[in-house]
N, C-alpha and C. Protein backbone atom coordinates (compact mmCIF):
# COMPACT_ATOMS: atom_id res chain seq x y z
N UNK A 1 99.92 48.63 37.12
CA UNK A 1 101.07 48.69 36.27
C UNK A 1 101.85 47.41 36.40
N UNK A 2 102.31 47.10 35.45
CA UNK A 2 103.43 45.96 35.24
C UNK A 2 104.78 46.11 34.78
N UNK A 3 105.43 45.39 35.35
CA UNK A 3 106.85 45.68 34.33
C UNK A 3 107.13 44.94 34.00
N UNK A 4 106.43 44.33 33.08
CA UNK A 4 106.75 43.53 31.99
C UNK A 4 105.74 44.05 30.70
N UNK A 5 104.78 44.99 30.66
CA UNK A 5 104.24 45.63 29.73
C UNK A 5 105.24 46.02 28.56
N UNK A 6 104.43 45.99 27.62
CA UNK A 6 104.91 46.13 26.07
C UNK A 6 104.50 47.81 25.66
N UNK A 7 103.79 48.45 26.55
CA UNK A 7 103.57 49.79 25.68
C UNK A 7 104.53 50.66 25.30
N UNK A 8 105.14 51.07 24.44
CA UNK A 8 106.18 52.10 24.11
C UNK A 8 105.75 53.44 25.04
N UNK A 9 104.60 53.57 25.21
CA UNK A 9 104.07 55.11 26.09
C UNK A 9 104.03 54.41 27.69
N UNK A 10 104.60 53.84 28.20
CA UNK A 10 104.59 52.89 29.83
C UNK A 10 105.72 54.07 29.74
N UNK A 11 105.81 54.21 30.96
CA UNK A 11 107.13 54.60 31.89
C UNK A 11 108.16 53.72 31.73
N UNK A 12 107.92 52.91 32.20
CA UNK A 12 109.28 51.43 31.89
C UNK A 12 109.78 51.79 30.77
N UNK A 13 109.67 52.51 29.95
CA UNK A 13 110.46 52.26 28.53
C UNK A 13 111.01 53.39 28.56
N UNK A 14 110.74 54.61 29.70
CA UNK A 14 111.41 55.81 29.40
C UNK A 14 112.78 55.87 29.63
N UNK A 15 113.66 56.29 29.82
CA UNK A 15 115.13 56.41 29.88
C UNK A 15 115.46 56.57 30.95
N UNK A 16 116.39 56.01 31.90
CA UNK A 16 116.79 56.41 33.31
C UNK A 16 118.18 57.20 33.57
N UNK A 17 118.22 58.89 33.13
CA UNK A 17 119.02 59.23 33.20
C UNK A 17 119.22 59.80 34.17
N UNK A 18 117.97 59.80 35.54
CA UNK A 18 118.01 60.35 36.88
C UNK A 18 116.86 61.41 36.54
N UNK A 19 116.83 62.06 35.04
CA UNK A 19 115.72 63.24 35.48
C UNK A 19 114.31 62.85 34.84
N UNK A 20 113.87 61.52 33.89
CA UNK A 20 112.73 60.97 33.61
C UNK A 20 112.06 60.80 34.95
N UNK A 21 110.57 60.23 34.39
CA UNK A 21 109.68 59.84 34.97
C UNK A 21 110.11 58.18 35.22
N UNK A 22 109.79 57.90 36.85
CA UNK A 22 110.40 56.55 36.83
C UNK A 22 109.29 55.85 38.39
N UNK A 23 108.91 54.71 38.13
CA UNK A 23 107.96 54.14 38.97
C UNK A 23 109.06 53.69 40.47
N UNK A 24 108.12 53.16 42.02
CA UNK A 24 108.84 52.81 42.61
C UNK A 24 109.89 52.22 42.76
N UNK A 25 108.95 50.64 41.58
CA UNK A 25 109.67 49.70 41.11
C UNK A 25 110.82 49.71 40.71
N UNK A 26 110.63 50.33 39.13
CA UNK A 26 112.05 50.68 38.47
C UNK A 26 113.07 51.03 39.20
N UNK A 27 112.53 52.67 40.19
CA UNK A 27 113.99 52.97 40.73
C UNK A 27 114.94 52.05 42.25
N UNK A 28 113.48 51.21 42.39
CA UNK A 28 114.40 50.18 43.21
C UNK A 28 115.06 49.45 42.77
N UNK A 29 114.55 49.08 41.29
CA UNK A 29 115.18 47.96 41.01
C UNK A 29 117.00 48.46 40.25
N UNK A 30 117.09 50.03 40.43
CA UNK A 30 118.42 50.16 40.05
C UNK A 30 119.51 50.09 40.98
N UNK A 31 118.93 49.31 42.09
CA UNK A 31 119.69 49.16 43.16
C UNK A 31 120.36 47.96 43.65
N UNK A 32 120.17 47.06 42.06
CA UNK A 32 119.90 45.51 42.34
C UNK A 32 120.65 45.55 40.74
N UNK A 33 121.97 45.46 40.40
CA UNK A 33 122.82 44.67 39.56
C UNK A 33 121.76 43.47 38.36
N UNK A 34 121.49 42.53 39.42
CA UNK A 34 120.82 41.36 38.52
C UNK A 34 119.34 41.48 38.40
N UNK A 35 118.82 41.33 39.50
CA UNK A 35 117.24 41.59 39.47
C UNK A 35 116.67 42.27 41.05
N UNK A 36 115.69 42.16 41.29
CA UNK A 36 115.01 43.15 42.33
C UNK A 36 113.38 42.39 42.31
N UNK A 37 113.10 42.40 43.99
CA UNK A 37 111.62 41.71 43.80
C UNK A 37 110.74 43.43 44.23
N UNK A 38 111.38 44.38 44.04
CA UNK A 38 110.57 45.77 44.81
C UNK A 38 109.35 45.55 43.13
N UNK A 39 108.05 45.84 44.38
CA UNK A 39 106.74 45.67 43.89
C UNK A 39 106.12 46.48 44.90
N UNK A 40 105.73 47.93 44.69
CA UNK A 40 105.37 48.41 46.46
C UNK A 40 103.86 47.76 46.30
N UNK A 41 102.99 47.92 45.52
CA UNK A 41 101.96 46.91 45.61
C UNK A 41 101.55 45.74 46.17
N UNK A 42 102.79 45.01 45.62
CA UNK A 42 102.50 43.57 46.45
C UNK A 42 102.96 43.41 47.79
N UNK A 43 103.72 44.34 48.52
CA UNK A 43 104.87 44.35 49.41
C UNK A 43 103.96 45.54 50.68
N UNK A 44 103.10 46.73 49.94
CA UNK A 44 102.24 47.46 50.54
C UNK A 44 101.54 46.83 51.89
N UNK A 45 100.89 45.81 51.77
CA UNK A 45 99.82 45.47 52.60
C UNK A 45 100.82 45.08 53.85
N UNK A 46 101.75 44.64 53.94
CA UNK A 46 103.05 44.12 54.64
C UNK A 46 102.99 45.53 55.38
N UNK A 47 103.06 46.46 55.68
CA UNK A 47 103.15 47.56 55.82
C UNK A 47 102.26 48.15 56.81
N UNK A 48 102.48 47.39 58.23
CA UNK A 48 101.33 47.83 59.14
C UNK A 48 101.28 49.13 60.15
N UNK A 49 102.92 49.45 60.60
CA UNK A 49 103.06 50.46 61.24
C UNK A 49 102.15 51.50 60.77
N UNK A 50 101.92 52.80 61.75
CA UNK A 50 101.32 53.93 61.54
C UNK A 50 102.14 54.77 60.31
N UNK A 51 101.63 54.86 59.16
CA UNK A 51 101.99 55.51 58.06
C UNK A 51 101.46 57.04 57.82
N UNK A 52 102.50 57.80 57.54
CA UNK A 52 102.44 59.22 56.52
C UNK A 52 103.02 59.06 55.24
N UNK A 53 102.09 59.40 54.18
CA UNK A 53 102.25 59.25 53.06
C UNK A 53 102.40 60.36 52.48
N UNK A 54 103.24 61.01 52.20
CA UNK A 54 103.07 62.71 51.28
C UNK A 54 103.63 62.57 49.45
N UNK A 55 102.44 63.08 49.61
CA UNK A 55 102.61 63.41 47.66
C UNK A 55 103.26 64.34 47.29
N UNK A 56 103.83 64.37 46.35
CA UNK A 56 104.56 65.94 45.80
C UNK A 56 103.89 66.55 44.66
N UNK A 57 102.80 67.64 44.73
CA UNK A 57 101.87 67.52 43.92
C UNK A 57 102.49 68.07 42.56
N UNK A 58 103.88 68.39 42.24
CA UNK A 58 104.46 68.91 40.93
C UNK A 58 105.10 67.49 40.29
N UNK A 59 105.15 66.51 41.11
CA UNK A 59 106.32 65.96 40.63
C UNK A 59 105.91 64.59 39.60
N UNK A 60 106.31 64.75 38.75
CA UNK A 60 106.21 64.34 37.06
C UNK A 60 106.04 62.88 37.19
N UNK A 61 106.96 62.63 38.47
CA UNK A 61 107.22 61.19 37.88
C UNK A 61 106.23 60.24 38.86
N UNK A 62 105.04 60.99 39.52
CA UNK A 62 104.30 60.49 40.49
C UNK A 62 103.02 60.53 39.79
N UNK A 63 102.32 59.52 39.41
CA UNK A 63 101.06 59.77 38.92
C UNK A 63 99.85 59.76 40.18
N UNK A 64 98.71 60.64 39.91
CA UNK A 64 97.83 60.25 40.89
C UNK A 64 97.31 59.46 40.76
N UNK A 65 96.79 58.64 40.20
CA UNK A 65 96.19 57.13 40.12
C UNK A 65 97.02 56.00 40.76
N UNK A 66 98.22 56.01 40.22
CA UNK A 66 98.97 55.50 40.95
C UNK A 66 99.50 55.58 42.20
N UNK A 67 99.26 56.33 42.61
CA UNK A 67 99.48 57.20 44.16
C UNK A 67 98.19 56.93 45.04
N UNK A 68 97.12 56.40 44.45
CA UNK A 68 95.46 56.27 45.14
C UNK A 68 96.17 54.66 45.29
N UNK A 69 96.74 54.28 44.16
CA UNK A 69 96.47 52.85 44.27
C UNK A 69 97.72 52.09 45.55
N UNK A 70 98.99 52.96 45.36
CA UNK A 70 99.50 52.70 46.27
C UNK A 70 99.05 53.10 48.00
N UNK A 71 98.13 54.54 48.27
CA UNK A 71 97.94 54.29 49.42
C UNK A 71 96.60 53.48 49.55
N UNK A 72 96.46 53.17 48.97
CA UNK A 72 95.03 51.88 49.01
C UNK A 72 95.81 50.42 49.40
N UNK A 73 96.88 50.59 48.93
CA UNK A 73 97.15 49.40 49.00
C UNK A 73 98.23 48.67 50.69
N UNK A 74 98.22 49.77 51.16
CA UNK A 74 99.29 50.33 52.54
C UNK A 74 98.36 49.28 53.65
N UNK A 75 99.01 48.47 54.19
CA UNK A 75 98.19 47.76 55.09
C UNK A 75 98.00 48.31 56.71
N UNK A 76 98.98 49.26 56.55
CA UNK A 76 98.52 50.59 58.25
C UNK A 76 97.07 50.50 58.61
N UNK A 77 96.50 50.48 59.29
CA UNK A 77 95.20 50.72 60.23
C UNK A 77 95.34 52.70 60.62
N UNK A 78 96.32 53.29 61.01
CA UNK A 78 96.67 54.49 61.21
C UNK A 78 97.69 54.90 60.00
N UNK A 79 96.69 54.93 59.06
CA UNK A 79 97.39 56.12 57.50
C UNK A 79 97.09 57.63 57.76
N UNK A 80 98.08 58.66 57.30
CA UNK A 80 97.56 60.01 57.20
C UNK A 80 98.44 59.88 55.79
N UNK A 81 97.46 61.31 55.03
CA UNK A 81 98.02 61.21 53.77
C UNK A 81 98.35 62.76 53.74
N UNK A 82 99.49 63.26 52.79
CA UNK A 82 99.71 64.75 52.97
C UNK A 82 99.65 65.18 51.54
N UNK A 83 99.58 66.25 50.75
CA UNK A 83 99.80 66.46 49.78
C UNK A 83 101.15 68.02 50.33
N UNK A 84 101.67 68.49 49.75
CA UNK A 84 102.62 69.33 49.76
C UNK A 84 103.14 70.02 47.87
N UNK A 85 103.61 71.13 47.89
CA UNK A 85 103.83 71.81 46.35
C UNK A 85 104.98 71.45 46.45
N UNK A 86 105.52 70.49 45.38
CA UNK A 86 107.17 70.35 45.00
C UNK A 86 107.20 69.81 43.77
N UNK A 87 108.40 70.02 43.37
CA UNK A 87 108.51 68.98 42.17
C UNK A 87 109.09 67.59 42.29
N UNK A 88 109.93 66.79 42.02
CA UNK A 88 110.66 65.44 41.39
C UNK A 88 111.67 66.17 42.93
N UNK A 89 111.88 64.88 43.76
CA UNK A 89 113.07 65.03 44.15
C UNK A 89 112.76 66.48 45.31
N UNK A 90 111.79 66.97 45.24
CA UNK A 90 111.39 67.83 46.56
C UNK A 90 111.83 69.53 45.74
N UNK A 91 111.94 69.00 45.14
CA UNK A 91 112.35 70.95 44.60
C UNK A 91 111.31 71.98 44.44
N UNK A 92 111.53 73.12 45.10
CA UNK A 92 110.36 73.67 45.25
C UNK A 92 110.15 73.97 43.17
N UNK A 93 108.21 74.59 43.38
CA UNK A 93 107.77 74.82 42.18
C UNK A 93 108.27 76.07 41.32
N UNK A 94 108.11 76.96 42.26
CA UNK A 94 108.95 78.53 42.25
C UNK A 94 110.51 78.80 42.90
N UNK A 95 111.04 79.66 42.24
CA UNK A 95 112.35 79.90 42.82
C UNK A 95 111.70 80.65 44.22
N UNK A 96 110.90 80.89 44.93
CA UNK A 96 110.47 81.95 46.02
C UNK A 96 109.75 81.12 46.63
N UNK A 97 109.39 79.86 46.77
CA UNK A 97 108.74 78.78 47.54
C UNK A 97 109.52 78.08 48.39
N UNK A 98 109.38 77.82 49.39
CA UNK A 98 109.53 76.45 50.33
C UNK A 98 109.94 75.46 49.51
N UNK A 99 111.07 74.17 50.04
CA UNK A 99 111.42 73.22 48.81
C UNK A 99 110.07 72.37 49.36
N UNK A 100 110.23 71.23 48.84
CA UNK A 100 108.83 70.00 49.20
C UNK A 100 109.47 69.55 50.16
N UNK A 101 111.02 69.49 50.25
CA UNK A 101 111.41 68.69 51.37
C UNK A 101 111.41 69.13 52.62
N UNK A 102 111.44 70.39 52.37
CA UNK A 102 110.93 71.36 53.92
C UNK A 102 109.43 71.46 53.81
N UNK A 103 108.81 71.63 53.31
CA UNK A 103 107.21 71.38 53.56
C UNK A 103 106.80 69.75 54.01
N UNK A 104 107.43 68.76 53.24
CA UNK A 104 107.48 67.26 53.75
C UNK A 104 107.68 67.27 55.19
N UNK A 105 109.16 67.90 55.60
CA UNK A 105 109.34 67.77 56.91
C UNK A 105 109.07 68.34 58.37
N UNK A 106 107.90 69.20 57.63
CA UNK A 106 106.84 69.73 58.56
C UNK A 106 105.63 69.47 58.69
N UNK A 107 105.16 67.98 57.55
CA UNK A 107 103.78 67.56 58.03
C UNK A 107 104.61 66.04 58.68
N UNK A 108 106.20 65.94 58.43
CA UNK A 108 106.37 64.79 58.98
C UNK A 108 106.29 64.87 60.68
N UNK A 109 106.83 66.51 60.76
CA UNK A 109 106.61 66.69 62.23
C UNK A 109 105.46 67.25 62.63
N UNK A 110 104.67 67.40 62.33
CA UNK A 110 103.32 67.43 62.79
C UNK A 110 102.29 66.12 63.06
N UNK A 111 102.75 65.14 62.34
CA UNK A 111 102.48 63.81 61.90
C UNK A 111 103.12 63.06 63.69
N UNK A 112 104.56 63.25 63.77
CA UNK A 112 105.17 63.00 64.79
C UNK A 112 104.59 63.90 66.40
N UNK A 113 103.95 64.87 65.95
CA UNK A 113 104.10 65.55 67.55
C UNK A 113 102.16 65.15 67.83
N UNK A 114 101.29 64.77 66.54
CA UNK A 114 100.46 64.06 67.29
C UNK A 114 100.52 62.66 68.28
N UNK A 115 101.24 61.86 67.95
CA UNK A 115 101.56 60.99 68.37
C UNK A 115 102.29 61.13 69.88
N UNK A 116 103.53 61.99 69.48
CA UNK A 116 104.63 62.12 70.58
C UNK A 116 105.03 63.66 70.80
N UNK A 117 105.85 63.44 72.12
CA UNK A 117 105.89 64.88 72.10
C UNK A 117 107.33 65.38 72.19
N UNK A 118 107.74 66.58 71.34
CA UNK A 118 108.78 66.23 70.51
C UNK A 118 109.30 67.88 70.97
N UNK A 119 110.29 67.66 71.15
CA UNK A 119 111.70 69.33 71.32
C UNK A 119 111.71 69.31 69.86
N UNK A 120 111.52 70.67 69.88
CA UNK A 120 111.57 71.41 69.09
C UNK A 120 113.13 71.52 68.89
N UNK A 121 113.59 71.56 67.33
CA UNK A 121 114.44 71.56 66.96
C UNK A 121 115.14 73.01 66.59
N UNK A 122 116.23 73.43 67.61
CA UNK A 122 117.19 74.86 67.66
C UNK A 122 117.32 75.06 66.13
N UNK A 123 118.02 74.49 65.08
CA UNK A 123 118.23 74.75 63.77
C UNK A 123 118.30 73.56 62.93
N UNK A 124 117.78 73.38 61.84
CA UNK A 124 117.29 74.50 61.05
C UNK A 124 115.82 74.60 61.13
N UNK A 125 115.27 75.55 61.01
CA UNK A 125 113.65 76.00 61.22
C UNK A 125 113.43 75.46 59.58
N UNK A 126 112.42 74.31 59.64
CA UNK A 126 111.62 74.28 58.14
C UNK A 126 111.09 75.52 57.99
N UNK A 127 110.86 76.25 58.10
CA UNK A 127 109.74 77.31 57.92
C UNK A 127 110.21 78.43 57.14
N UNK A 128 111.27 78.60 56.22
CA UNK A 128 111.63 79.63 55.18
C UNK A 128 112.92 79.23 55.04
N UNK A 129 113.81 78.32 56.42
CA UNK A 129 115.47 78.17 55.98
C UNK A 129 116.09 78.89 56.52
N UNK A 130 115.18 79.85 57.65
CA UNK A 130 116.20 80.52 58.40
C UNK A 130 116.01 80.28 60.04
N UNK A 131 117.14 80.65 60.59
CA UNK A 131 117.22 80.33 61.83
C UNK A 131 116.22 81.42 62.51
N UNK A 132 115.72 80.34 63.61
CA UNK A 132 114.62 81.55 64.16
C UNK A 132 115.38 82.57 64.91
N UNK A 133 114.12 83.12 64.75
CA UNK A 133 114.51 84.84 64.83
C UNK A 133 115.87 85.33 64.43
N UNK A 134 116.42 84.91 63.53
CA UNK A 134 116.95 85.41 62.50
C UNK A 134 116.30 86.35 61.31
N UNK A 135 116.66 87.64 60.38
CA UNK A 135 116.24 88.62 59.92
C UNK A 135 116.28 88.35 59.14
């Protein structure tokens, strides 16, 4: 992808009202007044630490091709990749689901307790939103 493409059907041309479809790029670059060099592509390989990568498999504004190409492009030696059910922004798919951001933050800590070894956290339990052993 480029952002400087001419297609009327590109993402780049969609509208940034917060709830479109919007690339890394773009939404970094709304963080930058004049201009912005965010390219996770070119900037990827830079990127050597041990990486977790989680997908949000609902979420609109994440393509999978683009998502192969960015963790292809991750210069880590130690990548794990996660997939998880959410939409845009971690919201779960169903009103009766787990959000993505609590499913995220249970392969992030699983991700973490291979590595290290980690206290368990008193509250809040990712695991439904309620305090353990709570009813």
């Amino acid at each position: 992808m480029s952002l400087s493409c001419q297609a009327r059907n590109c993402p780049h041309h969609w509208p940034r009202d917060g709830s479109d479809p919007s690339t890394p790029e773009a939404w970094l670059s709304t963080w930058s007044g004049l201009s912005s060099n965010a390219d996770f592509l070119r900037c990827a390989p830079g990127v050597t630490i041990p990486t977790l990568f989680i997908e949000l498999t609902g979420d609109q504004a994440a393509f999978p091709a683009y998502l192969r190409q960015m963790i292809d492009a991750l210069g880590a030696e130690d990548l794990s990749t996660a997939t998880v059910r959410s939409l845009h922004f971690g919201g779960p798919i169903t009103h009766a689901e787990p959000t993505g951001n609590e499913l995220a933050a249970t392969e992030i800590i699983n991700g973490l307790s291979k590595r290290h070894e980690l206290t368990p956290p008193a509250w809040p339990s990712f695991h439904g939103g309620r305090r353990s052993g709570a009813a």
